[in-house]
N, C-alpha and C. Protein backbone atom coordinates (compact mmCIF):
# COMPACT_ATOMS: atom_id res chain seq x y z
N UNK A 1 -34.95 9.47 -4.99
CA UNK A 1 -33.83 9.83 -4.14
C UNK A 1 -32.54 9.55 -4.92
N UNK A 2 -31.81 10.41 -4.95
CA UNK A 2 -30.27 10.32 -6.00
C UNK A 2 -29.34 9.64 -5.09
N UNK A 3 -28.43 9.29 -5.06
CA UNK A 3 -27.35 8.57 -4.81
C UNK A 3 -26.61 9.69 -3.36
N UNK A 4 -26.46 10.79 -4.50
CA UNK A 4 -25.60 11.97 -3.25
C UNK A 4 -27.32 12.21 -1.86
N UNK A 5 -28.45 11.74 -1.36
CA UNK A 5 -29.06 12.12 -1.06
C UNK A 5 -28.99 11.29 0.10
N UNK A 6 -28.70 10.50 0.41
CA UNK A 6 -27.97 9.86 1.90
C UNK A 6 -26.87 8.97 1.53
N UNK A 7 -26.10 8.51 2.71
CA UNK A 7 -24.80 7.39 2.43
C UNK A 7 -24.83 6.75 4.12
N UNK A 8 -24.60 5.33 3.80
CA UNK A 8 -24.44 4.49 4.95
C UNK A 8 -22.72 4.66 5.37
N UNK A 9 -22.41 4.46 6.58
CA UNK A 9 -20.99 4.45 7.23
C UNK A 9 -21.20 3.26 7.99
N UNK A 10 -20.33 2.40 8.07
CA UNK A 10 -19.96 1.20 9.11
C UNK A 10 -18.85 1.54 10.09
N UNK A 11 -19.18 2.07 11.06
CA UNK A 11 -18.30 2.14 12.21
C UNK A 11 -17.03 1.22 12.37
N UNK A 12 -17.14 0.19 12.52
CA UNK A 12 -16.09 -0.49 12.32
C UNK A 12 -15.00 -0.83 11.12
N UNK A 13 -15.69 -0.30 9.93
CA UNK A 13 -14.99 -0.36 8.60
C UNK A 13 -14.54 0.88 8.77
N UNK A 14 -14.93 1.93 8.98
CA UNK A 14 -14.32 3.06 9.21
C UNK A 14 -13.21 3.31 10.05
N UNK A 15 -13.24 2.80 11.11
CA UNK A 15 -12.23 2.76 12.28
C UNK A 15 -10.63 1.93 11.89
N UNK A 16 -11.15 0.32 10.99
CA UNK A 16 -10.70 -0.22 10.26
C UNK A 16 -9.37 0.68 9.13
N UNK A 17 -10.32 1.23 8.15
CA UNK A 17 -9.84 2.24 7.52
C UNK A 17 -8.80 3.03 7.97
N UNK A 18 -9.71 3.93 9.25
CA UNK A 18 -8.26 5.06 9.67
C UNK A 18 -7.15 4.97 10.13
N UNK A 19 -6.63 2.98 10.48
CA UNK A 19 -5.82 2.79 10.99
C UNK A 19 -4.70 2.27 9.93
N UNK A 20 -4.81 2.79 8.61
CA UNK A 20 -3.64 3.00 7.91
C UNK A 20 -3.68 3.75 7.61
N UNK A 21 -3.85 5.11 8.02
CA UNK A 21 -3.48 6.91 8.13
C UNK A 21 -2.63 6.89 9.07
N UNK A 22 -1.38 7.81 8.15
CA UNK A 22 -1.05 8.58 9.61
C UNK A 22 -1.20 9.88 9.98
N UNK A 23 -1.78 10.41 9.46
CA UNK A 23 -3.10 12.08 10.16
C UNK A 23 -3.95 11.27 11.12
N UNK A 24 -3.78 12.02 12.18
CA UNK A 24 -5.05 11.94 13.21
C UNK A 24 -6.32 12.23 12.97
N UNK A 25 -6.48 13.07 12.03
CA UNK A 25 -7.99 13.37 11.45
C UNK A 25 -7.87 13.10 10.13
N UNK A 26 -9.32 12.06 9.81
CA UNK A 26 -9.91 11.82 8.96
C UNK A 26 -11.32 12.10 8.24
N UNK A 27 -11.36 12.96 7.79
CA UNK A 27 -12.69 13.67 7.37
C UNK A 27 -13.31 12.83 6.74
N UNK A 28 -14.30 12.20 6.55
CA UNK A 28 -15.18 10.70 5.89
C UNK A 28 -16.24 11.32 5.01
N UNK A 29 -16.83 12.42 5.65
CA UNK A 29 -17.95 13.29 5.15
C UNK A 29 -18.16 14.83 4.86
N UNK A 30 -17.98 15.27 4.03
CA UNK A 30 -18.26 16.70 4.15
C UNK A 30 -19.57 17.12 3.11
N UNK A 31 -20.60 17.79 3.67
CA UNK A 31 -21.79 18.35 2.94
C UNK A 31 -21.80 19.91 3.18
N UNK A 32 -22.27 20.55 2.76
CA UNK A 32 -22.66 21.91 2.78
C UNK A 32 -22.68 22.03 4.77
N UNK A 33 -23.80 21.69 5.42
CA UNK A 33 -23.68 22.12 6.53
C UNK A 33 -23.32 21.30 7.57
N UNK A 34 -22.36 20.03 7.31
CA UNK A 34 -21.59 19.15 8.28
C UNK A 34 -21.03 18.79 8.01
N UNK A 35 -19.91 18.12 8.41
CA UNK A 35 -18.68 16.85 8.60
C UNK A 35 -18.75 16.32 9.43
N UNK A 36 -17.89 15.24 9.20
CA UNK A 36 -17.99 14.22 9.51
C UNK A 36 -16.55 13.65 9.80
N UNK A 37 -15.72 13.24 10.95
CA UNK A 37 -14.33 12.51 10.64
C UNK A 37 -13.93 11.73 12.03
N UNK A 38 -13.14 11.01 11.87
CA UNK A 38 -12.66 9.80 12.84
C UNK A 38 -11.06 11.05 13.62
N UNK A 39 -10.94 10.69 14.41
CA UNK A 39 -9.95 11.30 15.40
C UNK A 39 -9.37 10.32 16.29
N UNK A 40 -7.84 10.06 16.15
CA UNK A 40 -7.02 9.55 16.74
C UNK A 40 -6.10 10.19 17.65
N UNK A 41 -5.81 9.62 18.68
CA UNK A 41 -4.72 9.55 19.51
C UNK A 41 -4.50 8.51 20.15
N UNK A 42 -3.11 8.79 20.24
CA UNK A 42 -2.18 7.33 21.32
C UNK A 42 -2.16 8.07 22.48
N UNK A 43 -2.03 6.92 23.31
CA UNK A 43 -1.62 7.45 24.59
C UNK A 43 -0.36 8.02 24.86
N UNK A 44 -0.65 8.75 25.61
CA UNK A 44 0.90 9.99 25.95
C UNK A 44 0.80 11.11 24.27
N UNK A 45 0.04 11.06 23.85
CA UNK A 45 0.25 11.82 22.89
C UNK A 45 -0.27 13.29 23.03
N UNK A 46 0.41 13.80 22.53
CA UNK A 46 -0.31 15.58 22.19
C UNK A 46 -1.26 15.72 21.60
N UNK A 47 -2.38 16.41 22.03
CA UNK A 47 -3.08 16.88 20.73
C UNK A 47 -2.95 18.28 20.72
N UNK A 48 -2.76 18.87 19.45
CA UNK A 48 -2.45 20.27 18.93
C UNK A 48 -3.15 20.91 18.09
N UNK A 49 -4.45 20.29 18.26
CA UNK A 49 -5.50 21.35 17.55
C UNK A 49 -6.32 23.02 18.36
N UNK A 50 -6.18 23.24 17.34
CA UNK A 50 -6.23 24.89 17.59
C UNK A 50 -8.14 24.86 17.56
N UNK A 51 -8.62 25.86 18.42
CA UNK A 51 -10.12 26.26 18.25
C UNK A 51 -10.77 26.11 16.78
N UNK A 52 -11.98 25.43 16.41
CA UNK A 52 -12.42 25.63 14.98
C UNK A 52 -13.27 26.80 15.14
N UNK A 53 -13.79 27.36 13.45
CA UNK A 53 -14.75 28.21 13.66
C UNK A 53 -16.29 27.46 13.16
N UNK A 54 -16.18 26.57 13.76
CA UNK A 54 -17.89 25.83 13.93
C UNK A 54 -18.00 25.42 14.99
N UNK A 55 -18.89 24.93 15.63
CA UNK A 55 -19.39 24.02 16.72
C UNK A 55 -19.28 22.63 16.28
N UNK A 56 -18.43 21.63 17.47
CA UNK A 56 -18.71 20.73 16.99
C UNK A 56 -18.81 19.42 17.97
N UNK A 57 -18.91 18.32 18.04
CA UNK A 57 -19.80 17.57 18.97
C UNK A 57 -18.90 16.26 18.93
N UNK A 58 -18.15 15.54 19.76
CA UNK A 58 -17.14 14.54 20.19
C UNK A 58 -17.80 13.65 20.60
N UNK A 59 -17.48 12.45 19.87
CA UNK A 59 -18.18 10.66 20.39
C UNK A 59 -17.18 10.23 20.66
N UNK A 60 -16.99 9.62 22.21
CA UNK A 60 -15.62 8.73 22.30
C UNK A 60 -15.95 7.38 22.40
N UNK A 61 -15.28 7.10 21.15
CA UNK A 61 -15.54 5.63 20.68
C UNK A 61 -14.81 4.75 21.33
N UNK A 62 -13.64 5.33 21.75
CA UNK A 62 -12.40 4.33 22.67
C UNK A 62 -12.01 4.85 23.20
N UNK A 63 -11.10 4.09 24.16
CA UNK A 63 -9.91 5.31 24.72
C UNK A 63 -10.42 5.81 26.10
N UNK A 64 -9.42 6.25 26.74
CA UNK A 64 -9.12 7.36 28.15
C UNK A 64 -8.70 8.44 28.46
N UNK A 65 -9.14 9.07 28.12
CA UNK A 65 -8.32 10.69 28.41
C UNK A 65 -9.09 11.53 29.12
N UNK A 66 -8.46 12.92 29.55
CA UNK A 66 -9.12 13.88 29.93
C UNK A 66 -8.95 14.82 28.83
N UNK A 67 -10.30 15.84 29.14
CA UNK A 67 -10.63 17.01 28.18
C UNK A 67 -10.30 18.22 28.45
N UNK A 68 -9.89 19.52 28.22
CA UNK A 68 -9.57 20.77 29.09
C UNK A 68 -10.61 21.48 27.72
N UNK A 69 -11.40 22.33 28.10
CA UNK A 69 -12.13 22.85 27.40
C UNK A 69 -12.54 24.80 28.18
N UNK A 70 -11.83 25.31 27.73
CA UNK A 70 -11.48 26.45 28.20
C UNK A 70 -10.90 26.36 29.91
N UNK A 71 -11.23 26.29 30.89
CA UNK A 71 -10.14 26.81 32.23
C UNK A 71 -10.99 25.05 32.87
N UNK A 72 -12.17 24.25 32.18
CA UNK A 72 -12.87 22.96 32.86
C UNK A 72 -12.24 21.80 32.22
N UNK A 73 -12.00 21.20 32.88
CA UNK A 73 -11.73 19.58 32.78
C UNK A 73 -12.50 18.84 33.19
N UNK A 74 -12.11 17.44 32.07
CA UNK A 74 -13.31 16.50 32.72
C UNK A 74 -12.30 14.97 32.18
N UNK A 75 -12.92 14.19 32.66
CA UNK A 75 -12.36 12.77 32.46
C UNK A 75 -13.47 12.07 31.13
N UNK A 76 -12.86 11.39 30.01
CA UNK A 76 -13.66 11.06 29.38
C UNK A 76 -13.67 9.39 28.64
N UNK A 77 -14.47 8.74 28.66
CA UNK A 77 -14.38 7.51 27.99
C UNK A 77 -15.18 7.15 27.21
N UNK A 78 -15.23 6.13 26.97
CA UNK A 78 -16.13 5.38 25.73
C UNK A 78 -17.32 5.64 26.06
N UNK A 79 -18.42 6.23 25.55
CA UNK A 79 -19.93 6.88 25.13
C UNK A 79 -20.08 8.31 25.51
N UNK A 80 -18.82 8.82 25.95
CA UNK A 80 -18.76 10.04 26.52
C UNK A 80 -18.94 11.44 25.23
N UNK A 81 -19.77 11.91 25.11
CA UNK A 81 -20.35 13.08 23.65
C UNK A 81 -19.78 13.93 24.74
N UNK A 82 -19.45 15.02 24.14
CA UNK A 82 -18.81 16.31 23.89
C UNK A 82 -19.47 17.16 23.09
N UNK A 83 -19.62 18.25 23.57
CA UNK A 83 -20.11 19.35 23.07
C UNK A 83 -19.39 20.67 23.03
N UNK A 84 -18.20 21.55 21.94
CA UNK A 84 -17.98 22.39 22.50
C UNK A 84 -18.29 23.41 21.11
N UNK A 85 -18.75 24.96 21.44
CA UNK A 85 -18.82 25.69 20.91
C UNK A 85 -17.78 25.99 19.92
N UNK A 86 -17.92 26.74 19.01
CA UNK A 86 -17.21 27.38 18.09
C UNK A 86 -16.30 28.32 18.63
N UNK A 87 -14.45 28.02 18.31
CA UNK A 87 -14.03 28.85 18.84
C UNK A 87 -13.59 28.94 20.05
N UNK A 88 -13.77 27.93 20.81
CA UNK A 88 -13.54 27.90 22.59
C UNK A 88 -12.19 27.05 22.26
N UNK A 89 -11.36 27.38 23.36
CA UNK A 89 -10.15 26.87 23.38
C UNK A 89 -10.44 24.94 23.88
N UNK A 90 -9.75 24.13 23.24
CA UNK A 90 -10.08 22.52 23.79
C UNK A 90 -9.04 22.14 23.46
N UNK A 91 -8.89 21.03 24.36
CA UNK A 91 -7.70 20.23 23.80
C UNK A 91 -7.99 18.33 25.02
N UNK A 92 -7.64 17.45 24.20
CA UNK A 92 -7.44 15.94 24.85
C UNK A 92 -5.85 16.35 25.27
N UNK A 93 -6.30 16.21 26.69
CA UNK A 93 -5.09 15.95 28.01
C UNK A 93 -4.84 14.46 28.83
N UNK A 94 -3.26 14.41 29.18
CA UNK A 94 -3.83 13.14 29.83
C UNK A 94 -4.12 11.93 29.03
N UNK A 95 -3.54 11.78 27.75
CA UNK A 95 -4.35 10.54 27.04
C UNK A 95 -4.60 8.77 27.70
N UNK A 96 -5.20 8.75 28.51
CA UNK A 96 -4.48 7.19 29.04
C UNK A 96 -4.48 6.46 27.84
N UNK A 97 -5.36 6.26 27.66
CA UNK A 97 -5.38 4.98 26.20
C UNK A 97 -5.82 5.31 25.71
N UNK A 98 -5.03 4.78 24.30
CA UNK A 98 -5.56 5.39 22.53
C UNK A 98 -6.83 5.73 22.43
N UNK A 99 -7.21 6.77 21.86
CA UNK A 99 -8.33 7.53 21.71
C UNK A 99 -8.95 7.29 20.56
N UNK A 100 -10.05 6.79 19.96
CA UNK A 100 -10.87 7.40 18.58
C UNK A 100 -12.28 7.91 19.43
N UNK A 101 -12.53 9.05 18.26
CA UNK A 101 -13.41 9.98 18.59
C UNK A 101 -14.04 10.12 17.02
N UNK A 102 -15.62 10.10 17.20
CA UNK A 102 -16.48 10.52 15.94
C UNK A 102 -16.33 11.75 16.33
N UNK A 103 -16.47 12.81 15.48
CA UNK A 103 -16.11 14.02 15.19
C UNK A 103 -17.45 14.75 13.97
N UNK A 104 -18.29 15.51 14.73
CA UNK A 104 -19.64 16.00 14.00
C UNK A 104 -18.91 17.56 14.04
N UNK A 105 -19.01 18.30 13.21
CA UNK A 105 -18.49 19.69 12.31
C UNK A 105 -20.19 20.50 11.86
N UNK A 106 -20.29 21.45 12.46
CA UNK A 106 -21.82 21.89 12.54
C UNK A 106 -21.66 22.43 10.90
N UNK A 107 -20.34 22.85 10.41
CA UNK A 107 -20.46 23.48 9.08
C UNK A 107 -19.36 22.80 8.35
N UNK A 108 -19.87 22.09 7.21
CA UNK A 108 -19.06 21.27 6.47
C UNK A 108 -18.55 22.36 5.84
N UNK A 109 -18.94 23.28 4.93
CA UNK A 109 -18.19 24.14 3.76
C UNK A 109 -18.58 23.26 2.90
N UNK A 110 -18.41 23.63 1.40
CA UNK A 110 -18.39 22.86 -0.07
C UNK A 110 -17.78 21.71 0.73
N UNK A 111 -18.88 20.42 -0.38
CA UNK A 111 -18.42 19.31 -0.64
C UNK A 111 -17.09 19.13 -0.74
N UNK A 112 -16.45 17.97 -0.41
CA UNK A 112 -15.25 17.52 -0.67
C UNK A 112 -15.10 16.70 -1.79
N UNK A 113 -14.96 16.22 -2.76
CA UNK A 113 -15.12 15.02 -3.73
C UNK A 113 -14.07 13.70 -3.33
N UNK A 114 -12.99 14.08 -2.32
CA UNK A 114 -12.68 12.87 -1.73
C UNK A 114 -13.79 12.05 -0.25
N UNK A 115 -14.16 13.05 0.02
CA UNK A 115 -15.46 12.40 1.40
C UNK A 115 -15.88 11.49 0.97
N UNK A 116 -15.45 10.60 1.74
CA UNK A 116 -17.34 9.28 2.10
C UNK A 116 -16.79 8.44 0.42
């Protein structure tokens, strides 16, 4: 098994990590057919991400907010996964408290050589 053929992540070193970024997204992992990245928000904050063209799957690691995911809302907290298609309009509404979110990307694209 080569080196590039798995990699360990520590959740908490990671979380650690993203809190001297100031981008809300942090991509940690990118392989041919996933990513991988940490997602921030404060409370009262905007989020202004636009539809991706993959599917991709939301862990809420912290935090309070609600979700608007095409015309449905939902309330979401800590162990709360997310699932939304490729392309569907979404957005975190409502932030009560600071948000991190694991962030799974069904299609990484080429490697990154800064990832992981």
């Amino acid at each position: 098994m080569t080196s590039d053929a798995w990699k360990v992540f520590e959740l908490p070193e990671l979380i650690e990590r993203k809190k001297t970024m100031a981008a809300p997204y942090w991509e940690f992992l990118r392989v041919p057919a996933l990513s991988c990245g940490l997602y921030t928000l404060a409370a009262g904050a905007r989020d202004l991400q636009a539809p991706h063209d993959e599917d991709e799957v939301y862990t809420v690691i912290s935090g309070r907010a609600r979700v608007r995911v095409g015309e449905a809302e939902r309330d979401v907290g800590p162990g709360s996964i997310l699932f939304v298609r490729a392309t569907e309009e979404h957005s975190f509404i409502e932030i009560i408290e600071d948000v991190t979110l694991l962030v799974f990307f069904a299609s990484g694209g080429p490697p990154d050589p800064q990832a992981g």
